[in-house]
C-alpha atoms as a PDB file:
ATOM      1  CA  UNK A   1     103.165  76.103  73.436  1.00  0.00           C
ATOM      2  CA  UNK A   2     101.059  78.613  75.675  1.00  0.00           C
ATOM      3  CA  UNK A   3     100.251  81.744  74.147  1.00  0.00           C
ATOM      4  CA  UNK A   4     101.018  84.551  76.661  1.00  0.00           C
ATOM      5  CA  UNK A   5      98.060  86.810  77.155  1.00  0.00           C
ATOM      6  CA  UNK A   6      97.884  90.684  78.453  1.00  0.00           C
ATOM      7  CA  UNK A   7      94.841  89.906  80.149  1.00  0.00           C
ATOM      8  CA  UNK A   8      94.264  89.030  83.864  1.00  0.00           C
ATOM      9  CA  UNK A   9      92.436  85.693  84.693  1.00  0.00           C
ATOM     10  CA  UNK A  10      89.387  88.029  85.903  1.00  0.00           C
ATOM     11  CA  UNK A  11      89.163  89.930  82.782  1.00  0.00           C
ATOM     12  CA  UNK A  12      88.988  86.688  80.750  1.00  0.00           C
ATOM     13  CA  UNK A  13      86.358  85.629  82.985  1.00  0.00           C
ATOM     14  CA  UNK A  14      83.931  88.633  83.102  1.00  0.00           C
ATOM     15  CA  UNK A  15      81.213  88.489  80.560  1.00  0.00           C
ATOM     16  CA  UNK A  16      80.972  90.074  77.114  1.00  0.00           C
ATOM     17  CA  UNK A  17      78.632  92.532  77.570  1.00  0.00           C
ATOM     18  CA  UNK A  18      80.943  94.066  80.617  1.00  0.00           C
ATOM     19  CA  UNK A  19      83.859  94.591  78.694  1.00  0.00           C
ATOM     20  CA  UNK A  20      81.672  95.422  75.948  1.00  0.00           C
ATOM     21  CA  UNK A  21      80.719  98.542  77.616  1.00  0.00           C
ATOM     22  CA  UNK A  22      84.174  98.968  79.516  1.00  0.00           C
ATOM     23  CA  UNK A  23      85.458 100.068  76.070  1.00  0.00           C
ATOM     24  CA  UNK A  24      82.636 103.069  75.888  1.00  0.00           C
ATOM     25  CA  UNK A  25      83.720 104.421  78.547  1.00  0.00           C
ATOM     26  CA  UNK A  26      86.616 107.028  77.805  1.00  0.00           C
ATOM     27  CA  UNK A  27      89.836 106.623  79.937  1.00  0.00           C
ATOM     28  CA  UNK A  28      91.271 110.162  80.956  1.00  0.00           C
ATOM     29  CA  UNK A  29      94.930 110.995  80.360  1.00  0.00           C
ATOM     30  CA  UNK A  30      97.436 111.826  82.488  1.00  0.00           C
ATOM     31  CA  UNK A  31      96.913 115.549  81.854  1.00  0.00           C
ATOM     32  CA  UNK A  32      94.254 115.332  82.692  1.00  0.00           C
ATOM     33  CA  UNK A  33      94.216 113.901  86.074  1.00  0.00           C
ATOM     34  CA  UNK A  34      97.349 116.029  86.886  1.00  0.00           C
ATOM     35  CA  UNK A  35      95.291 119.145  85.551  1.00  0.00           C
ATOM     36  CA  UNK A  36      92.138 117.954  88.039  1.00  0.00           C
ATOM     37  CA  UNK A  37      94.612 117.289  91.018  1.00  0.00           C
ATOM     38  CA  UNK A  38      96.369 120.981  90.715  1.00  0.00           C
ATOM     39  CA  UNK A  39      92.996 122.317  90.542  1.00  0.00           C
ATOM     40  CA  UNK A  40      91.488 120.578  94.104  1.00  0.00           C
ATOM     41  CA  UNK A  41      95.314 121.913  95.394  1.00  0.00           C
ATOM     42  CA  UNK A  42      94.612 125.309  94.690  1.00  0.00           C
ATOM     43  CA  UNK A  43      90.997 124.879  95.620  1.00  0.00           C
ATOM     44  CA  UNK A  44      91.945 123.893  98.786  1.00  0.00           C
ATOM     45  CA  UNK A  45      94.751 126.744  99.432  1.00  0.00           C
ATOM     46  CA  UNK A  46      92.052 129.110  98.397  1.00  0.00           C
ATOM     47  CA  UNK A  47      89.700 127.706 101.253  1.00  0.00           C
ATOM     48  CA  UNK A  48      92.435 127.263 103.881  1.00  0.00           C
ATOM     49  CA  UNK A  49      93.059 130.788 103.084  1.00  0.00           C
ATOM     50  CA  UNK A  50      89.667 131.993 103.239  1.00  0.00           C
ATOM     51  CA  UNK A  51      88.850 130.115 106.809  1.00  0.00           C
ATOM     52  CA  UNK A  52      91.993 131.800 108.327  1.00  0.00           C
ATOM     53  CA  UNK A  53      90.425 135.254 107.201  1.00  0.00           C
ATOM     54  CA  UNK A  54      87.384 134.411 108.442  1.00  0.00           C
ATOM     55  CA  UNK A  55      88.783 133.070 111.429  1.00  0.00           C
ATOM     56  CA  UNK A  56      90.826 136.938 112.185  1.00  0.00           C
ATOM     57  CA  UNK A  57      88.020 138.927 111.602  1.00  0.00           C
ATOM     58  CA  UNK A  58      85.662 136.778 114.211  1.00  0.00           C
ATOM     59  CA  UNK A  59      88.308 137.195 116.701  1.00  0.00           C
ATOM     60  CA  UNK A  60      88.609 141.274 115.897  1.00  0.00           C
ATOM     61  CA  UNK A  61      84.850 141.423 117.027  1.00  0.00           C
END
Protein backbone atom coordinates (compact mmCIF):
# COMPACT_ATOMS: atom_id res chain seq x y z
CA UNK A 1 0.00 0.00 0.00
CA UNK A 2 1.32 3.68 -0.70
CA UNK A 3 1.80 5.72 2.20
CA UNK A 4 0.23 9.17 1.52
CA UNK A 5 2.67 11.95 2.16
CA UNK A 6 2.01 15.89 3.03
CA UNK A 7 4.87 16.73 1.08
CA UNK A 8 5.07 17.97 -2.58
CA UNK A 9 7.30 15.97 -5.06
CA UNK A 10 9.71 19.19 -5.00
CA UNK A 11 10.05 19.28 -1.36
CA UNK A 12 11.04 15.59 -1.29
CA UNK A 13 13.48 16.37 -3.84
CA UNK A 14 15.33 19.48 -2.47
CA UNK A 15 18.36 18.68 -0.46
CA UNK A 16 18.80 18.35 3.30
CA UNK A 17 20.61 21.15 4.10
CA UNK A 18 17.68 23.45 2.35
CA UNK A 19 15.01 22.31 4.37
CA UNK A 20 17.38 22.12 7.08
CA UNK A 21 17.56 25.78 7.22
CA UNK A 22 13.85 26.33 5.93
CA UNK A 23 12.89 25.27 9.49
CA UNK A 24 15.17 28.31 11.10
CA UNK A 25 13.51 30.53 9.55
CA UNK A 26 10.35 31.73 11.63
CA UNK A 27 6.98 31.76 9.70
CA UNK A 28 4.85 34.93 10.69
CA UNK A 29 1.22 34.55 11.76
CA UNK A 30 -1.66 35.76 10.45
CA UNK A 31 -1.69 38.69 12.89
CA UNK A 32 0.83 39.50 11.97
CA UNK A 33 0.63 39.98 8.33
CA UNK A 34 -2.89 41.50 8.84
CA UNK A 35 -1.22 43.90 11.52
CA UNK A 36 1.71 44.81 8.67
CA UNK A 37 -1.01 45.20 5.86
CA UNK A 38 -3.30 47.78 8.08
CA UNK A 39 -0.21 49.54 8.80
CA UNK A 40 1.06 50.17 4.80
CA UNK A 41 -3.08 51.11 4.51
CA UNK A 42 -2.87 53.77 6.84
CA UNK A 43 0.60 54.65 5.70
CA UNK A 44 -0.59 55.19 2.51
CA UNK A 45 -3.90 57.30 3.52
CA UNK A 46 -1.52 59.36 5.54
CA UNK A 47 0.61 60.10 2.29
CA UNK A 48 -2.35 60.45 -0.10
CA UNK A 49 -3.44 62.88 2.42
CA UNK A 50 -0.35 64.70 2.79
CA UNK A 51 0.27 65.07 -1.26
CA UNK A 52 -3.29 66.56 -1.59
CA UNK A 53 -2.19 69.25 1.10
CA UNK A 54 0.75 69.81 -0.50
CA UNK A 55 -0.81 69.87 -3.70
CA UNK A 56 -3.55 73.05 -2.29
CA UNK A 57 -1.07 75.04 -0.86
CA UNK A 58 1.23 75.04 -4.28
CA UNK A 59 -1.77 76.06 -6.11
CA UNK A 60 -2.63 79.02 -3.31
CA UNK A 61 0.85 80.52 -4.33
Amino acid sequence: MKRLSRKTDYERRRDAFPQAEDLKVPRWSLRTRASLAGAAFVTLLLFTFWTSVQVVFLRQE
